[in-house]
C-alpha atoms as a PDB file:
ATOM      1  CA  UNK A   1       8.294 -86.458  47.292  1.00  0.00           C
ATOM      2  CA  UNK A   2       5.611 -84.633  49.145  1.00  0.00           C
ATOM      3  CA  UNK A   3       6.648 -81.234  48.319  1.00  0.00           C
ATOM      4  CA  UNK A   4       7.378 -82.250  45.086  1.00  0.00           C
ATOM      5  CA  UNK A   5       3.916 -82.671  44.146  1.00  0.00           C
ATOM      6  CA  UNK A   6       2.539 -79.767  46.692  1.00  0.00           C
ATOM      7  CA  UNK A   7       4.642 -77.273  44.738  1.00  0.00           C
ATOM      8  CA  UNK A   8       4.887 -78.613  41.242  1.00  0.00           C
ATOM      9  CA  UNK A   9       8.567 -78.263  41.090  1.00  0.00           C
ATOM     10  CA  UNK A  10      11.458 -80.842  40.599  1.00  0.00           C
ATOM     11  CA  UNK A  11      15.044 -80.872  42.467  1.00  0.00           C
ATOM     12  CA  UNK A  12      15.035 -79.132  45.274  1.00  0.00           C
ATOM     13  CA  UNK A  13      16.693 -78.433  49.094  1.00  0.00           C
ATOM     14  CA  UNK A  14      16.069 -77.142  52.118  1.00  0.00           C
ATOM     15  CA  UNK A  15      18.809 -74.801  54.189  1.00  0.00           C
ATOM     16  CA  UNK A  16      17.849 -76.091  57.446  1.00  0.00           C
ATOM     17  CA  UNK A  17      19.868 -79.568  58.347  1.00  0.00           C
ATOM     18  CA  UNK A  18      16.663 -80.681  60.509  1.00  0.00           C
ATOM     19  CA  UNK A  19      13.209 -80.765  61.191  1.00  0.00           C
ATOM     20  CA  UNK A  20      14.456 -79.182  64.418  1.00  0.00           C
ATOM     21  CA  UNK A  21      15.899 -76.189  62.925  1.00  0.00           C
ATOM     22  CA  UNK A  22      13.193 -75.191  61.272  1.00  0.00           C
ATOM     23  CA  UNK A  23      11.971 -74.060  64.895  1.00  0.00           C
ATOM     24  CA  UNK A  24      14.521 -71.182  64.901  1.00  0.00           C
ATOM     25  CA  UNK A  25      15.336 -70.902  60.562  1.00  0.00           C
ATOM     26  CA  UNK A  26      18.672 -69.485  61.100  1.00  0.00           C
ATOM     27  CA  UNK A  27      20.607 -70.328  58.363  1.00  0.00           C
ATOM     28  CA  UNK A  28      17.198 -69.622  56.022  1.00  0.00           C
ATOM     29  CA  UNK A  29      17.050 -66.030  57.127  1.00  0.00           C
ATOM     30  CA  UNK A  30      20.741 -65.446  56.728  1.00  0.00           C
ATOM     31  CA  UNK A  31      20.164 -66.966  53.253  1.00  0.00           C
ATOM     32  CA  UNK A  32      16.958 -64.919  52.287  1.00  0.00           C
ATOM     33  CA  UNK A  33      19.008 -61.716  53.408  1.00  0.00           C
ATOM     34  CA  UNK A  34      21.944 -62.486  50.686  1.00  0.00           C
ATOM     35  CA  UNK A  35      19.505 -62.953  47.937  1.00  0.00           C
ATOM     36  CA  UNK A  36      19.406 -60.701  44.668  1.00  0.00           C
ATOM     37  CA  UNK A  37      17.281 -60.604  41.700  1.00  0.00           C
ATOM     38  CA  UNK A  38      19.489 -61.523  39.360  1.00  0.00           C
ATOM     39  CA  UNK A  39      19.877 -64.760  41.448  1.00  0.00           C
ATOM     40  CA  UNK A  40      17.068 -65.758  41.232  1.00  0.00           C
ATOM     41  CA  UNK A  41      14.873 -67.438  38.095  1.00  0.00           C
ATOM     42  CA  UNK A  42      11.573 -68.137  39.403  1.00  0.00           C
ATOM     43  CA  UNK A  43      10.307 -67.443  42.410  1.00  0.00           C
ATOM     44  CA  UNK A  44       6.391 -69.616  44.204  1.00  0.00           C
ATOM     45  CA  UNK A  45       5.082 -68.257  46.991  1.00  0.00           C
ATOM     46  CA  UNK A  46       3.623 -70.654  49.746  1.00  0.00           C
ATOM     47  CA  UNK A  47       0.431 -69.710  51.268  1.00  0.00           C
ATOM     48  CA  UNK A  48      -1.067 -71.783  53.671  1.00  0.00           C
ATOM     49  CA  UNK A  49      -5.679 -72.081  53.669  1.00  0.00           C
ATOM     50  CA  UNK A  50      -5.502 -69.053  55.594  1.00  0.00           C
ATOM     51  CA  UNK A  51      -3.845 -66.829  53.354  1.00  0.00           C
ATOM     52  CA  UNK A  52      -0.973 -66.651  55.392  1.00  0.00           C
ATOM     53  CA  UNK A  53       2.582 -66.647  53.511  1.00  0.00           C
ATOM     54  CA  UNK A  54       4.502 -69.847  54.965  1.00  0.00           C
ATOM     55  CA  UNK A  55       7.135 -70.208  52.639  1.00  0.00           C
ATOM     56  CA  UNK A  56       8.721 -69.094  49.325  1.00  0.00           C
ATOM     57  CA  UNK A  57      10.601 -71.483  47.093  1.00  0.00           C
ATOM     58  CA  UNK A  58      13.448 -69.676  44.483  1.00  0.00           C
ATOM     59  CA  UNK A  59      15.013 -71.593  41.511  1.00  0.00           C
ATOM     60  CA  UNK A  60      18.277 -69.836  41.952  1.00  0.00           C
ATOM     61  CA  UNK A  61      20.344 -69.667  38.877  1.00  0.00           C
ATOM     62  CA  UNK A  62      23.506 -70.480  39.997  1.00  0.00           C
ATOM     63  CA  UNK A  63      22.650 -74.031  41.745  1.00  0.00           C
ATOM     64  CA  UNK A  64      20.162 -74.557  38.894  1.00  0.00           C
ATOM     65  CA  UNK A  65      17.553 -76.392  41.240  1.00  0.00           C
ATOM     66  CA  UNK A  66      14.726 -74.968  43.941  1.00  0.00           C
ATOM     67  CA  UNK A  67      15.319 -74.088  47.806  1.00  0.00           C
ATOM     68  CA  UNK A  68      12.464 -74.113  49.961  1.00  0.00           C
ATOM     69  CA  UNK A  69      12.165 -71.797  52.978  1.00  0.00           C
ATOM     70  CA  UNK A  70       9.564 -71.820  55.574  1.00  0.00           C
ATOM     71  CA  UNK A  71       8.803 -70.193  58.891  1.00  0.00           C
ATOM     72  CA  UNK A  72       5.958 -72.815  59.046  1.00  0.00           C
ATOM     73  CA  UNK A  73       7.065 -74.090  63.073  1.00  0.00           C
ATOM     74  CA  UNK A  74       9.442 -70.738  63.454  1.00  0.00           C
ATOM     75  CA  UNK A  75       8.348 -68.648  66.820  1.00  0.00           C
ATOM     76  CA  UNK A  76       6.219 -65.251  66.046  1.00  0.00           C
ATOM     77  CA  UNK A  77       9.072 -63.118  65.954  1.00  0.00           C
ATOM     78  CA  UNK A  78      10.995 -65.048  63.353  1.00  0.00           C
ATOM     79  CA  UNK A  79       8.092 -65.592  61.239  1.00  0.00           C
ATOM     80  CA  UNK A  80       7.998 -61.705  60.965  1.00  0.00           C
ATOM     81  CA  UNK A  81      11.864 -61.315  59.863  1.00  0.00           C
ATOM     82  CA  UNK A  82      10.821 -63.956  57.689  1.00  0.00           C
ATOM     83  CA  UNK A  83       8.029 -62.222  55.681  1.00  0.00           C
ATOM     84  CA  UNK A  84       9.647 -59.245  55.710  1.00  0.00           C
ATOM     85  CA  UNK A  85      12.724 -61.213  53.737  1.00  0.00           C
ATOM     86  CA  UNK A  86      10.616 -63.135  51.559  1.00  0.00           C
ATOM     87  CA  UNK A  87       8.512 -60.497  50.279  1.00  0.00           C
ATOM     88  CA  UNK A  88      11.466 -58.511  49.083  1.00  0.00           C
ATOM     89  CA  UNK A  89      11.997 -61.321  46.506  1.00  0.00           C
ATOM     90  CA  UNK A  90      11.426 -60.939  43.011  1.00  0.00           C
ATOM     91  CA  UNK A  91      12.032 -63.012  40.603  1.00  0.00           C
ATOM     92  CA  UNK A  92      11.808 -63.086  36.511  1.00  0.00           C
ATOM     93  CA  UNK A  93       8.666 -65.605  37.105  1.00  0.00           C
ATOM     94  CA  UNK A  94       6.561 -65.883  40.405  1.00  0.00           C
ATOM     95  CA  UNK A  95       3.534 -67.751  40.921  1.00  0.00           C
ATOM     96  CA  UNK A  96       1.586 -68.542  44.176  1.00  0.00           C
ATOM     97  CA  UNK A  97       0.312 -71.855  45.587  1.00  0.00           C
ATOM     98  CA  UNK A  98      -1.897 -72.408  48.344  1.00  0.00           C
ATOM     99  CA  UNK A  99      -1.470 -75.389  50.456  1.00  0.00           C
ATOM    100  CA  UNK A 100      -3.101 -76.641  53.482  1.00  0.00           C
ATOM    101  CA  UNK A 101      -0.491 -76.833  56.501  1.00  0.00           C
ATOM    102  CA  UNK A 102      -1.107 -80.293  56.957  1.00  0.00           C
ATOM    103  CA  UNK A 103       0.178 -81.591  53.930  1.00  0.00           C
ATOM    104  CA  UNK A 104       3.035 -79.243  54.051  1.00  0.00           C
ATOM    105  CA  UNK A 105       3.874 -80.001  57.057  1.00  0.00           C
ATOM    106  CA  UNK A 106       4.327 -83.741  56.079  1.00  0.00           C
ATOM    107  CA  UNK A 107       6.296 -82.816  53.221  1.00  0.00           C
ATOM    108  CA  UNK A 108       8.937 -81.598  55.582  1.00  0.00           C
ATOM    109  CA  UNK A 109       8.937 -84.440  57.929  1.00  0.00           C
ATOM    110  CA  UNK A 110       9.545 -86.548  54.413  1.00  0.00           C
ATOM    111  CA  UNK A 111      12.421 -84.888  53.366  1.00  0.00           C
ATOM    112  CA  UNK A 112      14.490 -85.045  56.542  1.00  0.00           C
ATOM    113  CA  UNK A 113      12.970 -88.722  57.498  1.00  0.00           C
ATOM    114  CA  UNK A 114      14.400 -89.797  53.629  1.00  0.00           C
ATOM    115  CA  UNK A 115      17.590 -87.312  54.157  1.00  0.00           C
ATOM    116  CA  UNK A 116      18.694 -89.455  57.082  1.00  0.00           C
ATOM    117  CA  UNK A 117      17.986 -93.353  55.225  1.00  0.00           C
ATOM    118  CA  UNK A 118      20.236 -91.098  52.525  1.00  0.00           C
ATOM    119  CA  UNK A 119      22.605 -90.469  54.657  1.00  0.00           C
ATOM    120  CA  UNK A 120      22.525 -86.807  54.279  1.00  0.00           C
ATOM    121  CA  UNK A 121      21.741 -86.155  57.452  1.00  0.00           C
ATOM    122  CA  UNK A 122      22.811 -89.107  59.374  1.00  0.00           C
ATOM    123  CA  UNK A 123      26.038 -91.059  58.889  1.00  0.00           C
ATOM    124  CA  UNK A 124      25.246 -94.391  61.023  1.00  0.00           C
ATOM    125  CA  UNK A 125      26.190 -97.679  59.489  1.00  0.00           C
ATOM    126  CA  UNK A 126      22.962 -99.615  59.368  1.00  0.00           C
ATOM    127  CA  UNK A 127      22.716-103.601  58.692  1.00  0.00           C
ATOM    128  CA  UNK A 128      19.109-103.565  59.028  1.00  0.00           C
ATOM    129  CA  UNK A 129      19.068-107.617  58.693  1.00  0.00           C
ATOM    130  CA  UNK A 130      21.039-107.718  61.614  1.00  0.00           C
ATOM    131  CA  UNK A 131      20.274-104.560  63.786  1.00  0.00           C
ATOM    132  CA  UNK A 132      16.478-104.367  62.705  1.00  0.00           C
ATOM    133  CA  UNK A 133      14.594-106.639  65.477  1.00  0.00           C
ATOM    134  CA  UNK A 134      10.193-106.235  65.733  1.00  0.00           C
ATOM    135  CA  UNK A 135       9.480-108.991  67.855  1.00  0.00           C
ATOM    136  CA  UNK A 136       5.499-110.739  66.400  1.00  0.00           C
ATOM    137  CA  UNK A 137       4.598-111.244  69.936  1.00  0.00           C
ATOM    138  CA  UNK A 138       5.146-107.760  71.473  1.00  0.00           C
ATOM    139  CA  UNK A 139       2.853-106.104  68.548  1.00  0.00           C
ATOM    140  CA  UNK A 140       0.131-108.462  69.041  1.00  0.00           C
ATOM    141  CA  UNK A 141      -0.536-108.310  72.836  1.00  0.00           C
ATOM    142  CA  UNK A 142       0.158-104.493  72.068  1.00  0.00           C
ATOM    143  CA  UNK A 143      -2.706-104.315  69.181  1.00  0.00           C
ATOM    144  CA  UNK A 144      -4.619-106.139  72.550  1.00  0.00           C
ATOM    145  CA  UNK A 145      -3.847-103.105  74.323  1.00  0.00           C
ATOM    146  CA  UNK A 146      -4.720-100.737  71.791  1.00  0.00           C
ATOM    147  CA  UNK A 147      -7.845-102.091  71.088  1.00  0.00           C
ATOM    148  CA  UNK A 148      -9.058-101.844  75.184  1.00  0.00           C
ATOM    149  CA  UNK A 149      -7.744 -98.004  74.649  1.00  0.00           C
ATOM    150  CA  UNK A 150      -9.987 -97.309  72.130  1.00  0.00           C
ATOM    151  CA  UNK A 151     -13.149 -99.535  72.882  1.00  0.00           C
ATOM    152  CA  UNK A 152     -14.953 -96.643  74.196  1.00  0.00           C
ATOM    153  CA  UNK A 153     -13.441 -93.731  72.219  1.00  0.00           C
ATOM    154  CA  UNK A 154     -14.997 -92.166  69.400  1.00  0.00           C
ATOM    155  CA  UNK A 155     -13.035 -89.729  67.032  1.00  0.00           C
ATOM    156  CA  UNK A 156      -8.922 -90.379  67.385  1.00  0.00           C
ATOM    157  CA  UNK A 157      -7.545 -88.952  64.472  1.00  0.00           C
ATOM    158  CA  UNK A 158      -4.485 -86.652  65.523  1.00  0.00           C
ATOM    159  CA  UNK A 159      -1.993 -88.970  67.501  1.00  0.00           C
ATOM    160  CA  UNK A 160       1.560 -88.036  68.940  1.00  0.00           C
ATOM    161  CA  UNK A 161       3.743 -91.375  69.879  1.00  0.00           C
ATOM    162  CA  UNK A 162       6.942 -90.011  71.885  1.00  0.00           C
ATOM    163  CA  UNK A 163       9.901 -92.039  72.315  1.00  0.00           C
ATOM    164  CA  UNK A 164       8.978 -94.380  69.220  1.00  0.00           C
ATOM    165  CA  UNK A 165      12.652 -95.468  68.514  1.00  0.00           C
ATOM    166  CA  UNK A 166      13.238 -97.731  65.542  1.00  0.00           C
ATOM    167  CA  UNK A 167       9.167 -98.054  65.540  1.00  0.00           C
ATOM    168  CA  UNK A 168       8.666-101.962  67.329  1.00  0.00           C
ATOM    169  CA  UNK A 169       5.735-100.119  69.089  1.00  0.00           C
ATOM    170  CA  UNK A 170       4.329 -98.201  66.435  1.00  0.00           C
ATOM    171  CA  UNK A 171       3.502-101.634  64.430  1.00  0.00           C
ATOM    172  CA  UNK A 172       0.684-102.333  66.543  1.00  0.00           C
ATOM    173  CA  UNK A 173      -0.678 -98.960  66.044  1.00  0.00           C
ATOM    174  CA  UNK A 174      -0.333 -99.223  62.389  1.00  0.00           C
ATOM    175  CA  UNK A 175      -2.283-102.157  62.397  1.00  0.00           C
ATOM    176  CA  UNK A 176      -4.729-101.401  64.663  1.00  0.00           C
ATOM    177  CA  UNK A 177      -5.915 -97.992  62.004  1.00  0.00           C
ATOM    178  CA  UNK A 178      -3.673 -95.507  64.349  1.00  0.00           C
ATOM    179  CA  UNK A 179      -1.006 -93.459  62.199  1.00  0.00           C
ATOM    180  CA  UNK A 180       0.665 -91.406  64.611  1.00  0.00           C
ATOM    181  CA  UNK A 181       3.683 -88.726  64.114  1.00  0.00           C
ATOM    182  CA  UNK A 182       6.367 -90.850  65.705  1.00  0.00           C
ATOM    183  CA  UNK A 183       8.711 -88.978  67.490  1.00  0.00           C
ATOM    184  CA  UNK A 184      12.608 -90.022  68.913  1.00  0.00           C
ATOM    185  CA  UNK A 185      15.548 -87.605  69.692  1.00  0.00           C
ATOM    186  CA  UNK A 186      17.849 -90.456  68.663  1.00  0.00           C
ATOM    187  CA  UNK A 187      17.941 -89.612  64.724  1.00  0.00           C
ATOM    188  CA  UNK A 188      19.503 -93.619  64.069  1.00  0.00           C
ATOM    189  CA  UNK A 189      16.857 -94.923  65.514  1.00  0.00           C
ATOM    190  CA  UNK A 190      14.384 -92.962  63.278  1.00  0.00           C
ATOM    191  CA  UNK A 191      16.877 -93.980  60.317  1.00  0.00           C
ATOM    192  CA  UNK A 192      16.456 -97.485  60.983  1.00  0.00           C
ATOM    193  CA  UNK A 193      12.501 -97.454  60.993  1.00  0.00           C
ATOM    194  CA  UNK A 194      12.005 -95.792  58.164  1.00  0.00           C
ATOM    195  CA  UNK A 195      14.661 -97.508  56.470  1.00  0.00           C
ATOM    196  CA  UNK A 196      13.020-100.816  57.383  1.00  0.00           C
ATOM    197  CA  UNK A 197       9.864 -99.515  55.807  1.00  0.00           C
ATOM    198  CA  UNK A 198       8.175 -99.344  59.696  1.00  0.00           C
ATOM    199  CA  UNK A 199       8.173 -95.846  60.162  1.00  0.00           C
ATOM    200  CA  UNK A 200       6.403 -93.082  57.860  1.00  0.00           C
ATOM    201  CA  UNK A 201       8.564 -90.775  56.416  1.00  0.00           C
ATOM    202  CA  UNK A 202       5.850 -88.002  55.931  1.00  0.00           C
ATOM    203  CA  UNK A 203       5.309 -88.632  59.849  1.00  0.00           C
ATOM    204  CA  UNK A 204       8.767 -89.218  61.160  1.00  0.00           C
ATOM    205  CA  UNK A 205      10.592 -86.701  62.868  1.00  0.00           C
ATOM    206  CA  UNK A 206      13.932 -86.320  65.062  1.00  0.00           C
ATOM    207  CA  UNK A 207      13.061 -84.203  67.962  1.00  0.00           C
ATOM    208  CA  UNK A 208      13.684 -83.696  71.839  1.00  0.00           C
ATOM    209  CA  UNK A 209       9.937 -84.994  73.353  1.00  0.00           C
ATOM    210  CA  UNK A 210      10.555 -82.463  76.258  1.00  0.00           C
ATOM    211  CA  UNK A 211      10.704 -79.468  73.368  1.00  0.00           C
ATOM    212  CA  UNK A 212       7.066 -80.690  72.012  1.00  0.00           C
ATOM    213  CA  UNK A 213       4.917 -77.085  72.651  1.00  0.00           C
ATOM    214  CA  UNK A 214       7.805 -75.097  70.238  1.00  0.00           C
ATOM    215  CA  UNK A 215       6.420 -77.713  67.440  1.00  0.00           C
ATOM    216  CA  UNK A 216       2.848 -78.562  68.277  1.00  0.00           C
ATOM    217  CA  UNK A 217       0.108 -76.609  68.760  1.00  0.00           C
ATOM    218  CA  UNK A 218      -3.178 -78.624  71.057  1.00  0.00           C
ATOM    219  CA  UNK A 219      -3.244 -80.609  68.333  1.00  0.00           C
ATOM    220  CA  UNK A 220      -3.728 -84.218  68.950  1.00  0.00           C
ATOM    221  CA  UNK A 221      -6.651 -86.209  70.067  1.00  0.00           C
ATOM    222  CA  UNK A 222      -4.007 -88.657  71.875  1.00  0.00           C
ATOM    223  CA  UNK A 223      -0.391 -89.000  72.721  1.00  0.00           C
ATOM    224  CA  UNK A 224       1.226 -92.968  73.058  1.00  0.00           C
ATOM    225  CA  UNK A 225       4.445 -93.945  74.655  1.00  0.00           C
ATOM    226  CA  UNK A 226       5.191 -97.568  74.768  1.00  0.00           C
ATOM    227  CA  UNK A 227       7.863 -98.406  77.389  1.00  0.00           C
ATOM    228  CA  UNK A 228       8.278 -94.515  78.178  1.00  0.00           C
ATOM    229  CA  UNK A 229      12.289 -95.347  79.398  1.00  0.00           C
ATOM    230  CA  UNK A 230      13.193 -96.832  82.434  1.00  0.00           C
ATOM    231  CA  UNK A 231      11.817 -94.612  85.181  1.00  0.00           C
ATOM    232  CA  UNK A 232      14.324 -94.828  87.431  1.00  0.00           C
ATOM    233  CA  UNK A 233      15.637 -91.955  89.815  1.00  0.00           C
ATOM    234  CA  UNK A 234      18.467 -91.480  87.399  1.00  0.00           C
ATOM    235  CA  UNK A 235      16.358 -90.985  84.377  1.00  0.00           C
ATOM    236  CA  UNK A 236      13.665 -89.869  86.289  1.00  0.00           C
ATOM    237  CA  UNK A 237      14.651 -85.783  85.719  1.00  0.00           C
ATOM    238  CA  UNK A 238      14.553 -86.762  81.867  1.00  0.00           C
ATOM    239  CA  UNK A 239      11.137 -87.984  81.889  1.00  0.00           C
ATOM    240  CA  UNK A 240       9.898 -85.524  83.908  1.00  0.00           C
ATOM    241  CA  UNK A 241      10.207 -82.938  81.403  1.00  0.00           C
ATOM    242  CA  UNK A 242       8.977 -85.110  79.038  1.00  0.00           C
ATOM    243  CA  UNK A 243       5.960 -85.991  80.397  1.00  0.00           C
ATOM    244  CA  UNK A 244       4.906 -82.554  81.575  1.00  0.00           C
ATOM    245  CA  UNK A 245       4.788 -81.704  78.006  1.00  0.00           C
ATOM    246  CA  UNK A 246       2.348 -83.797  76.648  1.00  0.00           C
ATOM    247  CA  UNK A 247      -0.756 -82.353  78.171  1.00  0.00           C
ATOM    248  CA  UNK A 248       0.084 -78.950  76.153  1.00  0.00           C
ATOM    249  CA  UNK A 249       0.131 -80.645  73.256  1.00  0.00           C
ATOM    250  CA  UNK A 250      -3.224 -82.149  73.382  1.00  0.00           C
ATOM    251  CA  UNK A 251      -6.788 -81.312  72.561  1.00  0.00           C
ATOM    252  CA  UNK A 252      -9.941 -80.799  75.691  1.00  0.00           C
ATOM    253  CA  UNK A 253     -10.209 -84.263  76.802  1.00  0.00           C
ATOM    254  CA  UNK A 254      -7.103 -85.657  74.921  1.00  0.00           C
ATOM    255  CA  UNK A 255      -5.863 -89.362  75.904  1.00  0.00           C
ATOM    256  CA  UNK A 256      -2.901 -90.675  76.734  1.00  0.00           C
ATOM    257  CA  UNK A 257      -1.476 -94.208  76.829  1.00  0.00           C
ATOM    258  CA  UNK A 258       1.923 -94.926  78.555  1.00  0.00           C
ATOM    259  CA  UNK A 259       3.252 -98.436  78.983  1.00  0.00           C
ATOM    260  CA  UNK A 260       6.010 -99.333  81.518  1.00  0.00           C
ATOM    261  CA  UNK A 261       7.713-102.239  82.984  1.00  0.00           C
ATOM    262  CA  UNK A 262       7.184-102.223  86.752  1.00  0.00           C
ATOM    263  CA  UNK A 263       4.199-101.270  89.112  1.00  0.00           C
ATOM    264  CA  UNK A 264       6.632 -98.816  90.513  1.00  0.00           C
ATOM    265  CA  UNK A 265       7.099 -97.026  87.414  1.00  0.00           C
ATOM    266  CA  UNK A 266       3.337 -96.572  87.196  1.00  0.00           C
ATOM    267  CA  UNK A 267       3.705 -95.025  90.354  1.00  0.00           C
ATOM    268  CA  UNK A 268       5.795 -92.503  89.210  1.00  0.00           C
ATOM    269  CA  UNK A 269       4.189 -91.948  86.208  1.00  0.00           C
ATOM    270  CA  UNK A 270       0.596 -90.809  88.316  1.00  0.00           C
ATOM    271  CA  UNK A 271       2.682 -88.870  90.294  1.00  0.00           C
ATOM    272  CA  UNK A 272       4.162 -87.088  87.499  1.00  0.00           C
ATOM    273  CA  UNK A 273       0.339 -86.222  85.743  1.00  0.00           C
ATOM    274  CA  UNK A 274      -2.093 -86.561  88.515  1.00  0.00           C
ATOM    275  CA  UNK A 275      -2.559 -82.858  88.214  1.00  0.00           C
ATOM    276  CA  UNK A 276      -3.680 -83.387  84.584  1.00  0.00           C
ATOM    277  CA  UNK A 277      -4.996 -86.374  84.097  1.00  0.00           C
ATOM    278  CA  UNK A 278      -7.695 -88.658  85.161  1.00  0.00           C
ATOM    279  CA  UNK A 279      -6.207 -91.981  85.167  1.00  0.00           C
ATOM    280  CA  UNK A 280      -6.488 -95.678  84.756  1.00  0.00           C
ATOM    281  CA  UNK A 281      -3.244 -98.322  85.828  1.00  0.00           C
ATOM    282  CA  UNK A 282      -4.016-101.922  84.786  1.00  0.00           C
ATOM    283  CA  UNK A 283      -1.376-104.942  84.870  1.00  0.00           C
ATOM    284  CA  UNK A 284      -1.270-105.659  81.412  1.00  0.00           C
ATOM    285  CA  UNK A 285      -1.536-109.553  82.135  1.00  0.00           C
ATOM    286  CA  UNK A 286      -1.200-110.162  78.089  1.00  0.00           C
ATOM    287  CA  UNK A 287       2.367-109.232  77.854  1.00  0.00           C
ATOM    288  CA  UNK A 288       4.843-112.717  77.667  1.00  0.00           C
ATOM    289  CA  UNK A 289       7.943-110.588  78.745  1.00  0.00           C
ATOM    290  CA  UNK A 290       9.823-107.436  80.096  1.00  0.00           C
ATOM    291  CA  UNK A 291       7.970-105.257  77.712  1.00  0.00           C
ATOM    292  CA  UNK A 292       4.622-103.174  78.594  1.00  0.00           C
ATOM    293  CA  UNK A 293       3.691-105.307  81.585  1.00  0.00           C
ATOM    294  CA  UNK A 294       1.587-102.321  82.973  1.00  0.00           C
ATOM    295  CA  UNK A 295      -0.730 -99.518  81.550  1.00  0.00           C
ATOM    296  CA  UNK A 296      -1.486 -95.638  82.219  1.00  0.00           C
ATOM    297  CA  UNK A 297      -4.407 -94.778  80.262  1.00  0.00           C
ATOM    298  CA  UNK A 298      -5.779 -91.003  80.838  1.00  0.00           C
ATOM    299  CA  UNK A 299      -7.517 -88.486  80.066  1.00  0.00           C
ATOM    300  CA  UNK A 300      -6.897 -85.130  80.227  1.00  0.00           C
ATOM    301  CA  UNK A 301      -8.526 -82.605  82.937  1.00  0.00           C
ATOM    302  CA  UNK A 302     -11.018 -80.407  82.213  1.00  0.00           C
END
């Protein structure tokens, strides 16, 4: 794994039971607080290309394997309880690596994203012959799509897609050079993508879209959502929160792609981000079937 490799170490957990908890590292500062020295063997402290401390792993002699903790995505005022916990812990050994937050970052996202297909984290009863469906025809007229989104874009590197389920969308991405993080709130449907070998694991994570600023700085050169749910007025409060999200996760000038099923939906959808975008709808007149029949492609406001 990731981390593995980042921090030269072998077994090893994390206290947190989600990539989502690692927003408010409860059960990591309780833990830090019970530590003493004679529990621990070895201690490596994390420090991101800044210099900043970001996490301390501890070989504690009892368990006889590593715990990582990390305030990486923690708010300000828990990443000071947490550096004020970590660096009262000594151990026999210490030594320091330096990581970029990138890569450590990633490592995270990996060990929940494999946690789940483990079923550490997620007890769903997959038959992925049977409940594992990426229809051929879907990602090609959506690699079609793609391709008109970027055709006169230069320098997309950072993408965000929201709502990426079990990953049928995120196919067409792949191939078309675009790894995004892939986001879902439903954790099974994650599962099942990277189970299926669709979805990244380094890039996977289970998380409410609506939550995205307490994870994300303005980050990404472009956010997707294929089929952003059915916009209807019952699901329409939902997607509101959603959607007003996005732009604060997003660089000057970021992009956006949305696909829906109805003209009506579009409607909503410029409603929704008129006051931050500058927008494009097209019929997508490549689609065979309910899927992605019409496009929102924007760009963000100055």
């Amino acid at each position: 794994m990731e981390l593995n490799e980042l921090l030269g170490i072998g077994d090893f957990m994390l206290v947190e039971l989600s990539y989502a908890e690692q927003n408010v590292i409860g059960k990591t500062l309780d833990y830090l607080s019970k530590v003493k020295e004679k529990d621990v063997l070895e201690t490596i402290r994390i420090y991101a290309e800044s210099k900043e401390l970001i996490g301390i792993a501890i070989h504690d002699t009892d368990l006889g394997f590593w715990v990582i903790f990390t305030d990486i995505i923690a708010d300000k005022w828990q990443r000071e309880n947490f550096v004020a916990l970590a660096s009262a812990i000594k151990g026999a050994k210490e030594r320091k690596v330096t990581v970029t937050t990138e890569k450590f970052r990633e490592g995270l996202m990996e060990f929940y994203s494999l946690g789940l297909v483990n079923r550490l984290f997620c007890d769903c009863d997959l038959n992925l012959k049977e409940e594992c469906f990426y229809p051929r025809d879907r990602v090609e007229s959506l690699k079609k799509v793609v391709s008109r989104f970027l055709s006169d874009k230069d320098g997309i590197k950072n993408t965000l897609e929201i709502g990426c389920g079990d990953g049928g969308a995120t196919i067409a991405l792949h191939e078309s050079g675009i790894f995004p993080i892939t986001i879902d709130v439903n954790k099974c449907e994650i599962c099942k993508g990277v189970e299926a070998g669709v979805l990244e694991p380094t890039k996977s994570v289970v998380l409410d879209c609506s939550v995205l600023p307490s994870y994300f700085d303005r980050e990404f050169d472009a956010v997707f959502g294929f089929m952003v749910g059915k916009l209807t007025p019952s699901e329409l409060f939902t997607w509101d929160k959603v959607l007003r999200e996005v732009p604060k996760v997003l660089k000057p000038n970021g992009q956006v792609l949305f696909t829906v099923s109805s003209e009506e939906e579009t409607v909503i959808l410029n409603e929704i981000l008129k006051d931050d975008f500058e927008a494009e709808i097209i019929e997508n007149k490549d689609s065979n079937g309910y899927f992605d029949l019409w496009l929102y492609m924007g760009t963000l406001r100055d």
